[in-house]
Protein backbone atom coordinates (compact mmCIF):
# COMPACT_ATOMS: atom_id res chain seq x y z
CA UNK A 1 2.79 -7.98 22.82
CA UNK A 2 5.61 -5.68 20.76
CA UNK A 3 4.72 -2.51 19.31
CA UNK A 4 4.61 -4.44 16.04
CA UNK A 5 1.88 -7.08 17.02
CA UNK A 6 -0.10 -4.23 18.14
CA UNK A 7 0.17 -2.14 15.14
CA UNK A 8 -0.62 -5.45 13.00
CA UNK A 9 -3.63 -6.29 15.59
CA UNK A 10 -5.28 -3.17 14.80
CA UNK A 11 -4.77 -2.96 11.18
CA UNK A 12 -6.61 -6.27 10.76
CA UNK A 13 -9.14 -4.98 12.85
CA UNK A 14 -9.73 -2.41 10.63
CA UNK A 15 -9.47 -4.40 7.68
CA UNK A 16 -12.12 -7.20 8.60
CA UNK A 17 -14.48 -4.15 8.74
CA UNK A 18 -14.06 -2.13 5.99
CA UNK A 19 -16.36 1.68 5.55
CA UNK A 20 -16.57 4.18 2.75
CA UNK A 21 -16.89 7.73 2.27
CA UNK A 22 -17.21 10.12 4.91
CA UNK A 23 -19.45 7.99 7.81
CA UNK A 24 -16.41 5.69 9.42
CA UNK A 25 -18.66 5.00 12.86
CA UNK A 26 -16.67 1.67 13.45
CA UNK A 27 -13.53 2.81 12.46
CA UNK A 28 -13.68 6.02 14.04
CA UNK A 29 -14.34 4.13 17.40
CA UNK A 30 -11.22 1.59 16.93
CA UNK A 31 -9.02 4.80 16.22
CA UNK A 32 -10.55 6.10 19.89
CA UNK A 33 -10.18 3.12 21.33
CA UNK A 34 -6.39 2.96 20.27
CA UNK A 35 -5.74 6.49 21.47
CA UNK A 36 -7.22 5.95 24.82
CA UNK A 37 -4.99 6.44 27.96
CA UNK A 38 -2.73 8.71 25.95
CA UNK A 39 -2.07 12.24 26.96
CA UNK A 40 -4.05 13.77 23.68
CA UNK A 41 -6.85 16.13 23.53
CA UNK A 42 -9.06 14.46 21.02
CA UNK A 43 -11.85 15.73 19.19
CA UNK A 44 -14.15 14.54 16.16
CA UNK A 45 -15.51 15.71 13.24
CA UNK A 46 -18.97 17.10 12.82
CA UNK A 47 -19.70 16.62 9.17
CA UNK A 48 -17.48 13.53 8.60
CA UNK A 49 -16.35 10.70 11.45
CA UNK A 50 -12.67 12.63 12.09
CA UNK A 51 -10.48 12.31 14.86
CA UNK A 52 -8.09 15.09 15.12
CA UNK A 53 -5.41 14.82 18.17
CA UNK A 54 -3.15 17.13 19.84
CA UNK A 55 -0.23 16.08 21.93
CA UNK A 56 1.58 18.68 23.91
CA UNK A 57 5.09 18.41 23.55
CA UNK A 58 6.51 19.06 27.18
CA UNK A 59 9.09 21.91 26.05
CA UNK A 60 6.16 23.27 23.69
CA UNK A 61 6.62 27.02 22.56
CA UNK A 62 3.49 27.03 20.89
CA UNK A 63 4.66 25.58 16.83
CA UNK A 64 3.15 22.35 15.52
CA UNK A 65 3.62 19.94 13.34
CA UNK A 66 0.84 17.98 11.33
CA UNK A 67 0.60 13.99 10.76
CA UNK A 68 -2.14 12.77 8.66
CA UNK A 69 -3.58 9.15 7.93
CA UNK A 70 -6.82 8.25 5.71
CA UNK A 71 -9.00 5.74 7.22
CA UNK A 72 -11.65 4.78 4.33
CA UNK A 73 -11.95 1.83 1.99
CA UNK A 74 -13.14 1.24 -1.92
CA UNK A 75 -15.97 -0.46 -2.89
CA UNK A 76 -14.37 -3.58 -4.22
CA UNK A 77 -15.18 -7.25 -2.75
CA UNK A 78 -12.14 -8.86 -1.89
CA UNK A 79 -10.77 -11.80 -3.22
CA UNK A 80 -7.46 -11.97 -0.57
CA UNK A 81 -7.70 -15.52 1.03
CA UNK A 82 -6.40 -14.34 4.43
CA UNK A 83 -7.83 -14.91 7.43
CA UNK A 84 -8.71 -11.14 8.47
CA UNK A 85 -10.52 -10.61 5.10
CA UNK A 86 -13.39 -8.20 4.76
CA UNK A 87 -16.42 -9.35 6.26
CA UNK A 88 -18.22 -6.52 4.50
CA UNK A 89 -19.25 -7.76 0.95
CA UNK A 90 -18.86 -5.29 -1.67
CA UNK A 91 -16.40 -3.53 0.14
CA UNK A 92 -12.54 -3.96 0.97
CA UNK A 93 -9.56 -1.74 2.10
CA UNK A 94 -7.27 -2.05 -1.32
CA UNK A 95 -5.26 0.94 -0.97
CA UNK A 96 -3.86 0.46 2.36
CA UNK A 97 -5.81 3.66 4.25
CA UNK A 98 -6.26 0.31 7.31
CA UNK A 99 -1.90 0.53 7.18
CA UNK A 100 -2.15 4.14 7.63
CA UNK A 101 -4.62 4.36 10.25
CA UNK A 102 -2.54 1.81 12.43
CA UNK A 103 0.89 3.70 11.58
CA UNK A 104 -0.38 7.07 12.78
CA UNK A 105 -1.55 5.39 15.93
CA UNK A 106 1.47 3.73 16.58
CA UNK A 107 3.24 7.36 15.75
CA UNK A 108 1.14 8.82 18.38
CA UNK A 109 1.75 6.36 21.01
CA UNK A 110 5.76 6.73 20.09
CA UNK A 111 5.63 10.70 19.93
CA UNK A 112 2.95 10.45 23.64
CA UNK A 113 6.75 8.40 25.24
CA UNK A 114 8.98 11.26 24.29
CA UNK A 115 6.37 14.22 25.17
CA UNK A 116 8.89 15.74 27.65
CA UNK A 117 11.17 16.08 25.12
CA UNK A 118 9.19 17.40 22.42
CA UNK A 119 9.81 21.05 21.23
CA UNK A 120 6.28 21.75 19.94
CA UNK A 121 3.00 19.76 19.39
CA UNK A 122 1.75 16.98 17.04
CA UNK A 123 -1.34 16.96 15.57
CA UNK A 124 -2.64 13.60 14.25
CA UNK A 125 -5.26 13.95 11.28
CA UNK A 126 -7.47 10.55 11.04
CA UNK A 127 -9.29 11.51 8.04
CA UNK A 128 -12.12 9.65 6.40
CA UNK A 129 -13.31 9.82 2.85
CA UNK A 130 -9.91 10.40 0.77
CA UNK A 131 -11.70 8.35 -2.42
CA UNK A 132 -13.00 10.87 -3.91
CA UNK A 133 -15.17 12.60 -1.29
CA UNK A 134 -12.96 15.21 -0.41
CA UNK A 135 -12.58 14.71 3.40
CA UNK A 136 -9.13 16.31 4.12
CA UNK A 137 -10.82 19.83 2.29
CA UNK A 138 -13.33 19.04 4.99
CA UNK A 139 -11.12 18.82 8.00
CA UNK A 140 -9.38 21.80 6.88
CA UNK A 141 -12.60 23.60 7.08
CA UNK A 142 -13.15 22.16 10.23
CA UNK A 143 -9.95 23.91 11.43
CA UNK A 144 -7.32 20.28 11.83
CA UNK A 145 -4.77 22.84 10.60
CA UNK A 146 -5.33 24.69 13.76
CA UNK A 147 -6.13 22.28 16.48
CA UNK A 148 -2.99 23.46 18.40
CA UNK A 149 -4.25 26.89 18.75
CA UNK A 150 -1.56 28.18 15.76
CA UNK A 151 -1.16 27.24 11.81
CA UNK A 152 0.71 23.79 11.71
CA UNK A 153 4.13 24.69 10.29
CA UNK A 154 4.51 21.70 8.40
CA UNK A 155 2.56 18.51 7.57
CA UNK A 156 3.27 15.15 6.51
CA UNK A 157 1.51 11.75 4.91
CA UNK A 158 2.61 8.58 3.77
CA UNK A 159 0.98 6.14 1.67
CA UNK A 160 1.88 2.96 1.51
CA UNK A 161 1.66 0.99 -2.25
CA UNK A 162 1.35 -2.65 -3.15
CA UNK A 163 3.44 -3.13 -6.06
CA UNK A 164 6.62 -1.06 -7.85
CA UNK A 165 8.14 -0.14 -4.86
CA UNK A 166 10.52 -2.57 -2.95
CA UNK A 167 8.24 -3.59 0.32
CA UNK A 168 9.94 -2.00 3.37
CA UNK A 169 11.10 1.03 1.02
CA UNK A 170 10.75 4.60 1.14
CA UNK A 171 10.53 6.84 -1.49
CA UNK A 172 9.62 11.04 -2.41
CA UNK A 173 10.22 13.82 -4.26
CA UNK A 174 10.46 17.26 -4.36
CA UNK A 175 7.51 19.23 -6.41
CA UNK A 176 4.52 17.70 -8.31
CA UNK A 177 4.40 13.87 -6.80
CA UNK A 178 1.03 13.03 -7.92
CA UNK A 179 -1.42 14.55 -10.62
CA UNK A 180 -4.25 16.27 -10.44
CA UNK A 181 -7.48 14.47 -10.78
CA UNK A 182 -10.76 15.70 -12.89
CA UNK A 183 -13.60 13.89 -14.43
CA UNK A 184 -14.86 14.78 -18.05
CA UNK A 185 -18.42 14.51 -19.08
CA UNK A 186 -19.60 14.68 -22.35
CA UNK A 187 -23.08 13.88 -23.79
CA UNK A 188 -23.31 13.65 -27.70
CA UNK A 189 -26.80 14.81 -28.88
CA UNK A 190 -27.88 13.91 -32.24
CA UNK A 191 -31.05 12.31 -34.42
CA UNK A 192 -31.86 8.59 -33.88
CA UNK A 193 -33.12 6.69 -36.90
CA UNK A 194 -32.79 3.18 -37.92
CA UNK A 195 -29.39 1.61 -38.25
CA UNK A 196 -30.18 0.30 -42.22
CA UNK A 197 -30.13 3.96 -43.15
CA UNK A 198 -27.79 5.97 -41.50
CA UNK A 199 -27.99 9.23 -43.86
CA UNK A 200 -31.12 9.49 -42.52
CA UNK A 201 -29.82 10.18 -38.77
CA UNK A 202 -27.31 12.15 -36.77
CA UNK A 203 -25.42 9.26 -35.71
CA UNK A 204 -23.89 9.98 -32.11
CA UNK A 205 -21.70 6.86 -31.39
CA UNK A 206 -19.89 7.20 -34.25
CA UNK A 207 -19.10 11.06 -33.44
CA UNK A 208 -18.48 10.26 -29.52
CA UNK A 209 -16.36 7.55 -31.07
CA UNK A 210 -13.98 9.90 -32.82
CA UNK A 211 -14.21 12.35 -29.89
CA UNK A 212 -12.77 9.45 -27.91
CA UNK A 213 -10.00 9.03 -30.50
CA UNK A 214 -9.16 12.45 -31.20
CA UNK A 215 -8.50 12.81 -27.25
CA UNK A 216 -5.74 10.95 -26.94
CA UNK A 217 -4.15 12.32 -30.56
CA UNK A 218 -4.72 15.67 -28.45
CA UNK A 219 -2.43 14.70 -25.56
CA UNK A 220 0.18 13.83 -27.46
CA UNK A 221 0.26 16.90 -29.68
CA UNK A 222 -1.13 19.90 -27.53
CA UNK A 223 1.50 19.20 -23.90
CA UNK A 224 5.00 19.01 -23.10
CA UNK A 225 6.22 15.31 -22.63
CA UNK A 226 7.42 16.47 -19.48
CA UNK A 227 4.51 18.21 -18.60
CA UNK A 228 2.09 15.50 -19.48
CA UNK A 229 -0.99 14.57 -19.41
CA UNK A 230 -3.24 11.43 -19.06
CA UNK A 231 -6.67 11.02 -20.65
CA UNK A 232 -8.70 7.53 -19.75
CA UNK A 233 -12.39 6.95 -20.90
CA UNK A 234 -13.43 4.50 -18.13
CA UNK A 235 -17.33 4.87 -19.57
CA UNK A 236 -19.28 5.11 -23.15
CA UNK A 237 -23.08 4.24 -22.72
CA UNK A 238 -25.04 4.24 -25.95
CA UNK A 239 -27.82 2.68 -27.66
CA UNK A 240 -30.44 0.12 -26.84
CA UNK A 241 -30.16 -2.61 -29.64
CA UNK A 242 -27.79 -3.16 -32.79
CA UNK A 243 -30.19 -1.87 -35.54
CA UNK A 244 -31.44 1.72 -33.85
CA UNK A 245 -29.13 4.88 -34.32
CA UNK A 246 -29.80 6.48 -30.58
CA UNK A 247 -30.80 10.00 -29.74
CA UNK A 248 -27.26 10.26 -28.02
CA UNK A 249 -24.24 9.08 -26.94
CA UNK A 250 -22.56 9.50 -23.08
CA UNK A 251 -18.68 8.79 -22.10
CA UNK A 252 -17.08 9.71 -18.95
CA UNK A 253 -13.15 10.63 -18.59
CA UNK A 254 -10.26 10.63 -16.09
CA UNK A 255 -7.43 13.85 -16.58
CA UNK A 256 -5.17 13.64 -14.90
CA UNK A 257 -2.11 16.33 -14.68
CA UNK A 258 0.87 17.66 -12.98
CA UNK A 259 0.84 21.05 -13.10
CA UNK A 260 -2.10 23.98 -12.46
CA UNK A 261 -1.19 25.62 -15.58
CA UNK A 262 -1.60 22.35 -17.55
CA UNK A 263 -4.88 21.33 -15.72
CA UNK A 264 -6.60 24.91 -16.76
CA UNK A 265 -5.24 24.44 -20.54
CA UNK A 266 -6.33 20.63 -21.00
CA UNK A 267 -9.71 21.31 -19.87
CA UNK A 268 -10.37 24.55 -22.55
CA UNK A 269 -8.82 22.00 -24.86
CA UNK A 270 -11.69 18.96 -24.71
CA UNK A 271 -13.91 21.01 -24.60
CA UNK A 272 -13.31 23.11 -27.42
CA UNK A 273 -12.06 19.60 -29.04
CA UNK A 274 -15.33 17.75 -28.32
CA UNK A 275 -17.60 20.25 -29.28
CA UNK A 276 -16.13 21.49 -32.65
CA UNK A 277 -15.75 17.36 -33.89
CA UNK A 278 -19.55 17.61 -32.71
CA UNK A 279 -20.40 20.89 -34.95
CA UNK A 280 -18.22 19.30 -37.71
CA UNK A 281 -20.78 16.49 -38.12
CA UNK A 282 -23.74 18.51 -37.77
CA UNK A 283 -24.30 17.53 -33.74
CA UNK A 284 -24.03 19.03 -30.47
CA UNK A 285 -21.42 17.98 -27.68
CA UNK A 286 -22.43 19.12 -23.96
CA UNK A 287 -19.48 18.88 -21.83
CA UNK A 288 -18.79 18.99 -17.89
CA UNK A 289 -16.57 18.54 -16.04
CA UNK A 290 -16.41 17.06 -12.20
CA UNK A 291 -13.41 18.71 -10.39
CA UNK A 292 -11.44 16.48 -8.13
CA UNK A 293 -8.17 16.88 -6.25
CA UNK A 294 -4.85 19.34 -7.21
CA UNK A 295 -1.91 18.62 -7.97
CA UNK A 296 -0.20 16.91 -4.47
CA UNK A 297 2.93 19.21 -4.50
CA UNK A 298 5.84 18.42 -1.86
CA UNK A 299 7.31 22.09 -0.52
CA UNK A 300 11.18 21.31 -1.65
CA UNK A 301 12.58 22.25 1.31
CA UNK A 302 10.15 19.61 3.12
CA UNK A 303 11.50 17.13 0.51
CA UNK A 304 14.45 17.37 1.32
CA UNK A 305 14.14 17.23 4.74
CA UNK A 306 12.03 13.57 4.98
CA UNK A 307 15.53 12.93 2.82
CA UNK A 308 17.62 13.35 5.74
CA UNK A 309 15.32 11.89 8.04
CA UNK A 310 14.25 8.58 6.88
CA UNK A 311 18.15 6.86 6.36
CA UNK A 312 18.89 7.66 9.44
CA UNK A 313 15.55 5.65 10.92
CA UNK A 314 15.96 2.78 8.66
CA UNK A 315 19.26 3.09 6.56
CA UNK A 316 20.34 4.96 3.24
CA UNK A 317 19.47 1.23 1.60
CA UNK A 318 15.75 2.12 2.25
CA UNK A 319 15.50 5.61 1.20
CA UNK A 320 15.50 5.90 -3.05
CA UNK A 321 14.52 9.95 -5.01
CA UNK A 322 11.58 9.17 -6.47
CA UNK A 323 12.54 9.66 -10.27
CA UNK A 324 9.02 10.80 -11.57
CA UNK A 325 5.61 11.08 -10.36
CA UNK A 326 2.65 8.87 -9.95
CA UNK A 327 -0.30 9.71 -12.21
CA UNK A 328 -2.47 8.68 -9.07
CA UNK A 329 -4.56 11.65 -7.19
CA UNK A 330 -4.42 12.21 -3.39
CA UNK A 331 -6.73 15.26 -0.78
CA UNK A 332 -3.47 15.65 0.87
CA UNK A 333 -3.10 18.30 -1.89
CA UNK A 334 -5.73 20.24 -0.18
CA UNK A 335 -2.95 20.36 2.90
CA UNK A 336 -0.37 20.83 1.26
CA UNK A 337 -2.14 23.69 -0.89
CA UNK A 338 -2.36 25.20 2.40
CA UNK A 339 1.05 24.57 4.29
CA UNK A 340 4.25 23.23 3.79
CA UNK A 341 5.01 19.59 3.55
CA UNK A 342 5.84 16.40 2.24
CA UNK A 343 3.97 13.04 1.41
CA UNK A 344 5.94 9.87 1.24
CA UNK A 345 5.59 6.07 -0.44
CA UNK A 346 6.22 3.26 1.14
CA UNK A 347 6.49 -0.20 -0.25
CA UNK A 348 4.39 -2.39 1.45
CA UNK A 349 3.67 -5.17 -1.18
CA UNK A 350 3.43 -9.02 -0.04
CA UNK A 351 5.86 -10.99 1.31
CA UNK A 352 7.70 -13.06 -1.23
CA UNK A 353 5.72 -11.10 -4.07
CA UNK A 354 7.56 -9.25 -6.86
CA UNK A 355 7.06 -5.87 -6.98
CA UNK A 356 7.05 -5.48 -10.75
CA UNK A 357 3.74 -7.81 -11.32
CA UNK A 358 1.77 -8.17 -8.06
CA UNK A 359 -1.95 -6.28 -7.49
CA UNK A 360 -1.41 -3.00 -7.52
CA UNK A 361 -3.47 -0.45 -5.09
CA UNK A 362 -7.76 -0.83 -6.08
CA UNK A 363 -7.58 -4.06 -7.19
CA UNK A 364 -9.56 -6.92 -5.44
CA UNK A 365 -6.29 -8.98 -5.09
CA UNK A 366 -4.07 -6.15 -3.53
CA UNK A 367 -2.40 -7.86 -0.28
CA UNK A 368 0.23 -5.73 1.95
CA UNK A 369 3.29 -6.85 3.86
CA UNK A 370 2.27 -5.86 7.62
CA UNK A 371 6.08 -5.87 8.91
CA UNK A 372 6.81 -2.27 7.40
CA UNK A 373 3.94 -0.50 9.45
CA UNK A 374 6.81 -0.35 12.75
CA UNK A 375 8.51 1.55 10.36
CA UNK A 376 6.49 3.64 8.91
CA UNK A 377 5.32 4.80 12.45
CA UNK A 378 8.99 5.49 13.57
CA UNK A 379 9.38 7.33 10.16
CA UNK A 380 6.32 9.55 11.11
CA UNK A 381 7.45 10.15 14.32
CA UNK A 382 10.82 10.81 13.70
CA UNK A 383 9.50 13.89 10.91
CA UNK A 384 7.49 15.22 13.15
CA UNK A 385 9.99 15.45 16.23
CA UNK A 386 12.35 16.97 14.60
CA UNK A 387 10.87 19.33 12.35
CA UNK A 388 9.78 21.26 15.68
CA UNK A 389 13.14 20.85 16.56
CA UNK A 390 14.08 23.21 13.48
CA UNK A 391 10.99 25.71 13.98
């Protein structure tokens, strides 16, 4: 069996058996399972299903290096005709965390062959619960920054996406390369009444209804176009039939930005926003907000090292500057809030597919190309050996 067949054999493992959030017992026990028989020391996670993994590099003088792979799927029922679909209904990997776990395996059995010759130690980061549960802030309290004994001087992740990128291509950036992710809660408290007499009530829907409006007037007005930012209402919930004016009104909003500075002035700005339209109209507007994940910034120096690196593992045709970043959210911000590093894009959509209108990443239909995943473990590999080599 090639190193390929075995990365694709366990990714469709994975996949057939999809798990969410932070409890990843059968996933967690494939990763183990892979690992076995190399010369790691492996530990896992107490409040979460981790697997952290050191390898000893052979001319070690104590610096490591940090590779990192999410393991957890969406909630989403597939609708992929293959024939290693999920066999978990309402559940499906659809952003690629079962390519990931497989690549950082196959990195580790690449990096375990070359162990003499390694100047430092790799730690591999199998994290669970990247959507939305926080699980890389988790390891990190755990101490996977540490494993080796020291600070990792440098980290790296790689995501692989389904559509807009070229399958088999790499792609980063120095600075921001994907926003910051919060969720904005506002409830819109007024007077129900019946919907024949309207001056009679404080009508909510129509004021959360021009809150909604006003929001996205607000982006455009209050932020640098090259500082954006992105406001999506994903949920409004009012009323129970189509002639009562309701007590009150509830939506629920994505922000997304791509700097701190930004994130801190956009959320002053709804609020102050929703709850001044609400006063205006003689109602009140309660607003919270549910923090999510920073900015995911790439140390420039890190940047441009994975820029050297990755022609020279798969050719300067491969390799493309990302020329803006993603609006999507990523933990490994958490990491790389705390060291240096760098967190690449690979395409990985499917074979014979064009980039530019297949599923993207979340959606029921995403399918990846499982010929890039040699790659991406060489890539990994290759960062990771010689970083130490410039410690």
């Amino acid at each position: 069996m090639t190193f390929q067949d075995e990365l694709e054999k366990l990714r469709r493992s994975i996949h057939r058996e999809p798990e969410i959030g932070l409890d990843l017992p059968r996933t967690q026990e494939k990763v183990l399972a892979a690992l076995d028989g190399l010369p790691l020391e492996v530990t896992t996670g107490e409040k979460l299903t981790s697997v952290t993994a050191v390898l000893r590099g052979g001319r070690s003088e104590g610096k490591s290096v940090l590779l990192r792979a999410d393991m957890d799927a969406l909630p989403i029922q597939e609708r992929v005709p293959v024939d290693y679909r999920s066999a978990v209904d309402g559940a499906m990997h659809a952003c690629g965390h079962d390519l990931h776990t497989a690549m950082l395996v196959g990195a580790a059995r690449l990096l375990s062959e070359r162990r003499d010759q390694l100047t430092g130690d790799v730690v591999f980061m199998f994290q669970p619960g990247e959507e939305g549960h926080e699980g890389a802030k988790l390891m990190i309290d755990e101490g996977v920054l540490d494993a080796s004994g020291s600070r990792v001087v440098a980290a790296y992740g790689m995501h692989v996406f389904s559509a807009i990128v070229p399958s088999g291509w790499f792609v980063t950036k120095p600075g921001p390369i994907l926003a910051a992710a919060d969720t904005f809660n506002v409830t819109v408290r007024g007077r129900g009444g019946h919907g024949s007499t309207p001056h009679r009530a404080l009508d909510p829907v129509q004021v959360g209804c021009e809150i909604v409006s006003q929001l996205q007037t607000y982006t455009t007005r209050a932020f640098d176009v090259f500082d954006p930012v992105v406001i999506t209402v994903g949920q409004f919930h009012a009323g129970t039939a189509d002639n009562v004016i309701p007590d009150e009104a509830y939506f629920q909003a994505t922000i997304r930005a791509f700097s701190a500075e930004t994130r801190a002035k956009v959320k002053e700005g709804v609020v102050r926003l929703a709850t001044g339209i609400a006063e205006a109209h003689g109602l009140r507007a309660e607003c919270t907000f549910g923090i999510g994940y920073p900015v995911t910034v790439n140390d420039a120096a890190e940047a441009a090292f994975a820029e050297e690196v990755v022609p020279e593992i798969v050719g300067a045709d491969r390799y493309l500057t990302m020329p803006r970043p993603a609006t999507g959210s990523e933990d490994f911000s958490f990491v790389l809030d705390e060291v240096p590093g760098a967190f690449l894009v690979l395409g990985a959509h499917a074979k014979g597919a064009d980039p530019a209108t297949c599923a993207t990443n979340h959606s029921p239909e995403t399918e990846f190309d499982d010929s890039v995943m040699a790659d991406g473990s060489r890539v990994l590999a290759a960062l990771a050996e010689r970083r130490l080599l410039r410690v």
